[in-house]
PDB file of N, CA and C in Angstrom:
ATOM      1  N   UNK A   1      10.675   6.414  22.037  1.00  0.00           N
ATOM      2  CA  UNK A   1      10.097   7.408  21.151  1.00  0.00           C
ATOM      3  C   UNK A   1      10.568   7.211  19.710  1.00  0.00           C
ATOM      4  N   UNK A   2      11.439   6.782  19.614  1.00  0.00           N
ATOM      5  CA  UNK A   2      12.154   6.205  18.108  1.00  0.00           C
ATOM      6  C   UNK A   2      11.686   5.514  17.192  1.00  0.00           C
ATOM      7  N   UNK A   3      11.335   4.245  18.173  1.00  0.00           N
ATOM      8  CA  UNK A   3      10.851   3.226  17.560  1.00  0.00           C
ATOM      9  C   UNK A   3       9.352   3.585  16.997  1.00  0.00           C
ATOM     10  N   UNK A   4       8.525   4.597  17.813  1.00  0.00           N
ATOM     11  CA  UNK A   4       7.583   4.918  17.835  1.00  0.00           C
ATOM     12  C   UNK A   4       7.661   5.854  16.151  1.00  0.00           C
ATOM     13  N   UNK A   5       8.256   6.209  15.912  1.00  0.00           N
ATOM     14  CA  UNK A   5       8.713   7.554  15.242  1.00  0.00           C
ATOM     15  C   UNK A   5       9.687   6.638  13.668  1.00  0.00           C
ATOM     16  N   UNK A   6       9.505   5.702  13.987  1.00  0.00           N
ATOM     17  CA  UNK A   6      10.110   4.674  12.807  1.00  0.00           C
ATOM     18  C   UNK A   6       8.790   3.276  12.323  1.00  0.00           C
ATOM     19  N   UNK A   7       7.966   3.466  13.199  1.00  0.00           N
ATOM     20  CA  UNK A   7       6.712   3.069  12.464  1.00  0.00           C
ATOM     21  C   UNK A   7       6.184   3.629  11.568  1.00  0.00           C
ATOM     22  N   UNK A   8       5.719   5.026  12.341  1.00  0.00           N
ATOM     23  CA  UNK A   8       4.995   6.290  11.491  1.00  0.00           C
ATOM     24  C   UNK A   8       5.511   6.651  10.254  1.00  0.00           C
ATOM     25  N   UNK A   9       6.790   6.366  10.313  1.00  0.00           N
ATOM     26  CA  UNK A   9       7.843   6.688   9.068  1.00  0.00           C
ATOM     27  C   UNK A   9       7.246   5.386   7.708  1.00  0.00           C
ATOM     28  N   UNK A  10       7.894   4.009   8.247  1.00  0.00           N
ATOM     29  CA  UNK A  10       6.997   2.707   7.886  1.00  0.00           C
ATOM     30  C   UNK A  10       5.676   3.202   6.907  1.00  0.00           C
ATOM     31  N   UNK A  11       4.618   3.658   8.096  1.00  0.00           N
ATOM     32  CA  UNK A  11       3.448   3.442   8.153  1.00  0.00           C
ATOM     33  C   UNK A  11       2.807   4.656   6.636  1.00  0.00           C
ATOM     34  N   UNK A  12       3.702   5.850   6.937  1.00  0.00           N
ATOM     35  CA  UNK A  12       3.562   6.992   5.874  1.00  0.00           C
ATOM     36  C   UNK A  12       4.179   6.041   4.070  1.00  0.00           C
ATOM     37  N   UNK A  13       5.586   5.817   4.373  1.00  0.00           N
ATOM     38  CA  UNK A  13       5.898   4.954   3.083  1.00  0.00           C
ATOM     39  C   UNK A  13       4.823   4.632   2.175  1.00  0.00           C
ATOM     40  N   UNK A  14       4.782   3.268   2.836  1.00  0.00           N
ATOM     41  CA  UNK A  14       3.692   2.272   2.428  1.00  0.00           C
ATOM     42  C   UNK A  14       2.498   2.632   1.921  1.00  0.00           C
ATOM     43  N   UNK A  15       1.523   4.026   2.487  1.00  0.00           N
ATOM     44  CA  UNK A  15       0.531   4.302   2.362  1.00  0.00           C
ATOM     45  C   UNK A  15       1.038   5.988   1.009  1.00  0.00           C
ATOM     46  N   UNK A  16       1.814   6.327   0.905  1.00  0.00           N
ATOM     47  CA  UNK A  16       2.140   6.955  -0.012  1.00  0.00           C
ATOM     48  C   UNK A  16       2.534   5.749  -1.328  1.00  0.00           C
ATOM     49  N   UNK A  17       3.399   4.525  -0.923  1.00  0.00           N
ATOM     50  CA  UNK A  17       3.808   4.123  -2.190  1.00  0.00           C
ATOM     51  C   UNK A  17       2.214   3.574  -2.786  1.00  0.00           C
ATOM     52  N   UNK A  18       1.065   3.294  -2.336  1.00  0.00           N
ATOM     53  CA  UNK A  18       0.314   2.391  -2.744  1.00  0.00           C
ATOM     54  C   UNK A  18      -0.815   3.680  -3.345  1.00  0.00           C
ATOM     55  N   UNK A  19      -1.102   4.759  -2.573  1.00  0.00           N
ATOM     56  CA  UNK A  19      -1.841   5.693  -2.875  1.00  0.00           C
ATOM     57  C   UNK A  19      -1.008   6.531  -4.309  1.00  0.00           C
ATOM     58  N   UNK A  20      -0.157   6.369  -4.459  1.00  0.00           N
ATOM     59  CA  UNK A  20       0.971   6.995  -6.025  1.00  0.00           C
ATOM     60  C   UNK A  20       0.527   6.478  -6.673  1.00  0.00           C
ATOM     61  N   UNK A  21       0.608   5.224  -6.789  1.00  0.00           N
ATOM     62  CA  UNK A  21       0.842   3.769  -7.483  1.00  0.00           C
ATOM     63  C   UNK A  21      -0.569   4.089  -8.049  1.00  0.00           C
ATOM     64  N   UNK A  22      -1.629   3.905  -7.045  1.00  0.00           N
ATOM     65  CA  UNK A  22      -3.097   3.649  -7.589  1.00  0.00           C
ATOM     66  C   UNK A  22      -3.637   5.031  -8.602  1.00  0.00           C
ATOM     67  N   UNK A  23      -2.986   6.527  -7.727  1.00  0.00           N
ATOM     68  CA  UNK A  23      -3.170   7.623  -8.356  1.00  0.00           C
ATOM     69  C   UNK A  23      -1.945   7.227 -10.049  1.00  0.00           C
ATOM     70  N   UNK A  24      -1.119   7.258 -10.020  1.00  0.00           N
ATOM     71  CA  UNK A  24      -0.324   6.696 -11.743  1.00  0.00           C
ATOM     72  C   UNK A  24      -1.382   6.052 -12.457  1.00  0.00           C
ATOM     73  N   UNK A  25      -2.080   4.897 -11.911  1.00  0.00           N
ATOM     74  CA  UNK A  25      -2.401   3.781 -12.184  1.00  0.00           C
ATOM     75  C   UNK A  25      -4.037   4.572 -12.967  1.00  0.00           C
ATOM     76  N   UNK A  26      -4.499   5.107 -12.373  1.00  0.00           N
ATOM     77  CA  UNK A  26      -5.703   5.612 -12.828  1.00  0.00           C
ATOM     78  C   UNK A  26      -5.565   6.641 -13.155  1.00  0.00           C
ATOM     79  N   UNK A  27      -5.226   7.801 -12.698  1.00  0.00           N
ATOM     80  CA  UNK A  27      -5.274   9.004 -13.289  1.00  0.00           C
ATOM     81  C   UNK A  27      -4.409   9.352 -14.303  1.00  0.00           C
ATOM     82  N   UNK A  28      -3.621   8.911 -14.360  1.00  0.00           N
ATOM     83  CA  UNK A  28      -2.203   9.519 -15.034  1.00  0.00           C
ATOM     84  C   UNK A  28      -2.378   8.515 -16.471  1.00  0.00           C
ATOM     85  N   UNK A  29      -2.480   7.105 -15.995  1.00  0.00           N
ATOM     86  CA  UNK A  29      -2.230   6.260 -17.246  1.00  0.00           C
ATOM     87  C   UNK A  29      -3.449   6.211 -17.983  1.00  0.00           C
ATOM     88  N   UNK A  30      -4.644   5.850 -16.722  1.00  0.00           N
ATOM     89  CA  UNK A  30      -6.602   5.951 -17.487  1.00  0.00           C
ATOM     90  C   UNK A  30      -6.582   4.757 -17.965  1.00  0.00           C
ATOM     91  N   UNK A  31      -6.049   3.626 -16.882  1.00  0.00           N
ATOM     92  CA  UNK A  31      -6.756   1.952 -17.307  1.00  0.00           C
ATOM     93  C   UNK A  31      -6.540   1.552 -15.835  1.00  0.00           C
ATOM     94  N   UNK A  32      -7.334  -0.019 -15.586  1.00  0.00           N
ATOM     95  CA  UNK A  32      -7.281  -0.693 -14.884  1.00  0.00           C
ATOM     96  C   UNK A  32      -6.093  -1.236 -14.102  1.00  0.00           C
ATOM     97  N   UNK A  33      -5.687  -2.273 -13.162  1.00  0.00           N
ATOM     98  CA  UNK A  33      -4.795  -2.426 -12.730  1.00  0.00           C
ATOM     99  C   UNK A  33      -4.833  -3.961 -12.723  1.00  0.00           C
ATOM    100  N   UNK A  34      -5.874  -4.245 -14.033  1.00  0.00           N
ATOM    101  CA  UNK A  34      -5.082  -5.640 -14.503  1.00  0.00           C
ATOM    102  C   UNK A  34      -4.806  -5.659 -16.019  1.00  0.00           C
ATOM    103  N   UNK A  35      -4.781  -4.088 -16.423  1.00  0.00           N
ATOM    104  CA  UNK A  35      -4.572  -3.849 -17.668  1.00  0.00           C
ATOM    105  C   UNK A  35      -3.013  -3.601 -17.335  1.00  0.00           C
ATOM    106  N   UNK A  36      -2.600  -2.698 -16.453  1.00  0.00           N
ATOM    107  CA  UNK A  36      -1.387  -2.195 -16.071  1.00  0.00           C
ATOM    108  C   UNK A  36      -0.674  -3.392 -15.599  1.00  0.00           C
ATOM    109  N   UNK A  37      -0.919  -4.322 -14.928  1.00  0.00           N
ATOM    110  CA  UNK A  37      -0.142  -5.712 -14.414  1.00  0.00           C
ATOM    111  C   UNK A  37       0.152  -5.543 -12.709  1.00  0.00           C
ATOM    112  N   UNK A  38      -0.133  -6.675 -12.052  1.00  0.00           N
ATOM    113  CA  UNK A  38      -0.506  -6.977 -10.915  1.00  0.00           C
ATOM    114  C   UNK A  38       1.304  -6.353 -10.015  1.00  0.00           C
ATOM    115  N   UNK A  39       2.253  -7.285 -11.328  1.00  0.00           N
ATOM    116  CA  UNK A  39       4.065  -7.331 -10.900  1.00  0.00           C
ATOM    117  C   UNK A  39       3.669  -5.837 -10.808  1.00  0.00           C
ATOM    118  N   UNK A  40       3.747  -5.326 -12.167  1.00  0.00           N
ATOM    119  CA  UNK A  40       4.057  -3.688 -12.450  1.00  0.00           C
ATOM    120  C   UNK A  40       3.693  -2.807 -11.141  1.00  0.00           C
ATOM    121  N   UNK A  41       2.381  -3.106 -11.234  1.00  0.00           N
ATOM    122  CA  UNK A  41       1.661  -2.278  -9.624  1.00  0.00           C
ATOM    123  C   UNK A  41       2.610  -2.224  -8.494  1.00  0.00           C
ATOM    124  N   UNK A  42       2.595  -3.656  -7.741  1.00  0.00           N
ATOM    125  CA  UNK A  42       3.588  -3.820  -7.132  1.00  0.00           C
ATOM    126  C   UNK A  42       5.017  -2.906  -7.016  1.00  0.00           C
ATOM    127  N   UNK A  43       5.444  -3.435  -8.273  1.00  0.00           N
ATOM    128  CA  UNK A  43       6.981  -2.930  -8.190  1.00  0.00           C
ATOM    129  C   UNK A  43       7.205  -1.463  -8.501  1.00  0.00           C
ATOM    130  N   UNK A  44       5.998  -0.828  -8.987  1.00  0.00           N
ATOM    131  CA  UNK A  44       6.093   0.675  -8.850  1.00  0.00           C
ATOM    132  C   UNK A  44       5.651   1.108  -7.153  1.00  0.00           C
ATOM    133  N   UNK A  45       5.040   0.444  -6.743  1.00  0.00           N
ATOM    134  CA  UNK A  45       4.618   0.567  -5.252  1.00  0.00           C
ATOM    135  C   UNK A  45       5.936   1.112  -4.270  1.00  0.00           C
ATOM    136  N   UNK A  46       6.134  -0.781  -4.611  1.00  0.00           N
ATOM    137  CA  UNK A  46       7.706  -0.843  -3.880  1.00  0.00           C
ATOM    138  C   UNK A  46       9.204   0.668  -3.895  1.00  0.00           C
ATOM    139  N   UNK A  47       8.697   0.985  -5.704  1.00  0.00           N
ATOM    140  CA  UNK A  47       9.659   1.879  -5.635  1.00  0.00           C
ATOM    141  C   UNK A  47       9.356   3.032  -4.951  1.00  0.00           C
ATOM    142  N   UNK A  48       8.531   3.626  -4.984  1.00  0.00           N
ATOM    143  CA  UNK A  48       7.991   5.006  -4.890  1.00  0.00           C
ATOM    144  C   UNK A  48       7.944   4.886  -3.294  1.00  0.00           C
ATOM    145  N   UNK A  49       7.569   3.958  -2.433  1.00  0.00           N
ATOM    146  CA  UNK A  49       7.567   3.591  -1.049  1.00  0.00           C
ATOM    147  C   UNK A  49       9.227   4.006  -0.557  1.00  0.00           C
ATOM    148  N   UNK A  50      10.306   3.206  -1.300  1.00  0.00           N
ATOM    149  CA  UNK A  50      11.592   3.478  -0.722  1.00  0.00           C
ATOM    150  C   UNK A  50      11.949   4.585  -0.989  1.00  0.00           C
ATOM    151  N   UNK A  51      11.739   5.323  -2.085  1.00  0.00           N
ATOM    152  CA  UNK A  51      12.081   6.698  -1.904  1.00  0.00           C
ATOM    153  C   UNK A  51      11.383   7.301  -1.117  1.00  0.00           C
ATOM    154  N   UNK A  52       9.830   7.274  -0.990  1.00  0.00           N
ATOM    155  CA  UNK A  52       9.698   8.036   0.451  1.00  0.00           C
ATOM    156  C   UNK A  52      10.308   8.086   1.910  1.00  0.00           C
ATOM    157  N   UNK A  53      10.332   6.472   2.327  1.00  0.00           N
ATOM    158  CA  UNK A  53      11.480   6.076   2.927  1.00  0.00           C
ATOM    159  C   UNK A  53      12.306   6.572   3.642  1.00  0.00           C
ATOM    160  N   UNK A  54      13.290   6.348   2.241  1.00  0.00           N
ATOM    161  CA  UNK A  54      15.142   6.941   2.425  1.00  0.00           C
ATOM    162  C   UNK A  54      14.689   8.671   2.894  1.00  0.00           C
ATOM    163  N   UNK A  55      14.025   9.671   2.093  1.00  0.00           N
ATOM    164  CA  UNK A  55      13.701  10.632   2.523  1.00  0.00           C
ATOM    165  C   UNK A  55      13.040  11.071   3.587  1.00  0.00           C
ATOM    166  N   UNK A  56      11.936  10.235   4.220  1.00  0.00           N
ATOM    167  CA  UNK A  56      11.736  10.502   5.527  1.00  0.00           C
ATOM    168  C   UNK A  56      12.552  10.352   6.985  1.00  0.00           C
ATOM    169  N   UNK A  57      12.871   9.160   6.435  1.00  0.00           N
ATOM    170  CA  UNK A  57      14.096   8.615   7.324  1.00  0.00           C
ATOM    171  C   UNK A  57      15.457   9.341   7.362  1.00  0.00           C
ATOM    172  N   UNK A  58      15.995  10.269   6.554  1.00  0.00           N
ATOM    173  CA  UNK A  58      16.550  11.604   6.682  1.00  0.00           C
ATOM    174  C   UNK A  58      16.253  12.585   7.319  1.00  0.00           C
ATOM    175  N   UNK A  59      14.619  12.714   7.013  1.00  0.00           N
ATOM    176  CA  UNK A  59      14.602  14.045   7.492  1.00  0.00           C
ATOM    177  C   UNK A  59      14.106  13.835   9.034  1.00  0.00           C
ATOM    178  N   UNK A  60      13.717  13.271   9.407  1.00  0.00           N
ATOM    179  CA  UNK A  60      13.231  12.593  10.551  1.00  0.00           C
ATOM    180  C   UNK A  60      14.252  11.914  11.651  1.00  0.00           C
ATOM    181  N   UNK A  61      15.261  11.364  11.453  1.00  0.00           N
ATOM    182  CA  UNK A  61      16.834  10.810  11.615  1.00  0.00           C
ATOM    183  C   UNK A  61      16.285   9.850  12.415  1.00  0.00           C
ATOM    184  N   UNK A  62      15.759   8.581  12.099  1.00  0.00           N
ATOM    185  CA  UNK A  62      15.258   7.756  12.614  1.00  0.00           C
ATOM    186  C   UNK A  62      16.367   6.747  12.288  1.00  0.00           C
ATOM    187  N   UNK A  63      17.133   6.666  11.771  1.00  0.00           N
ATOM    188  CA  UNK A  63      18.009   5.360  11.806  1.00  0.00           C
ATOM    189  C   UNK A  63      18.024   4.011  11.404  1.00  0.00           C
ATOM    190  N   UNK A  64      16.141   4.400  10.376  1.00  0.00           N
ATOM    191  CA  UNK A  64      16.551   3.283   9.757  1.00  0.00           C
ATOM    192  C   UNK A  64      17.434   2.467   8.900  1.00  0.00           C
ATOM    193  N   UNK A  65      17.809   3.211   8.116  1.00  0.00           N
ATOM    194  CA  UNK A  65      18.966   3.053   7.130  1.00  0.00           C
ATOM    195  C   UNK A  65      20.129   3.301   7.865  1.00  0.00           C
ATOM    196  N   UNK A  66      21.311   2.482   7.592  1.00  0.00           N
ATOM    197  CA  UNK A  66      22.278   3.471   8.706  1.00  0.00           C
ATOM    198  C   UNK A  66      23.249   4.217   7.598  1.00  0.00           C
ATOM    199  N   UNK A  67      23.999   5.425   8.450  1.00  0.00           N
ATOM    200  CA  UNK A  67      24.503   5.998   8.096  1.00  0.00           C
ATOM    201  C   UNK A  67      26.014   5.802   7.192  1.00  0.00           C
TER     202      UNK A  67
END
């Protein structure tokens, strides 16, 4: 059930860091995302993903991170 429960965790991240990213990316800034830069996208992705992450994975106590 863990493992199961550390995908979903995964699976939420990823789809929050990329859905932020694209919402920053257009709404917030109001240009393209080869005006904004392909790295930039990315690495705001990446960030906004691990903080969801570290916080789900708290509140959830899935173990990915260890203690």
């Amino acid at each position: 059930m863990k493992n199961i429960t550390r995908y979903i965790v995964w699976l939420i991240s990823i789809a929050a860091g990329v859905l932020t990213t694209v919402g920053i990316i257009v709404l917030w800034f109001d240009t393209t995302l080869e005006h904004y830069g392909t790295v930039y996208a990315i690495l705001t992705a990446i960030s906004i993903m691990s903080l969801v992450l570290i916080w789900l994975d708290y509140i959830a106590d899935t173990g990915i991170l260890p203690d």
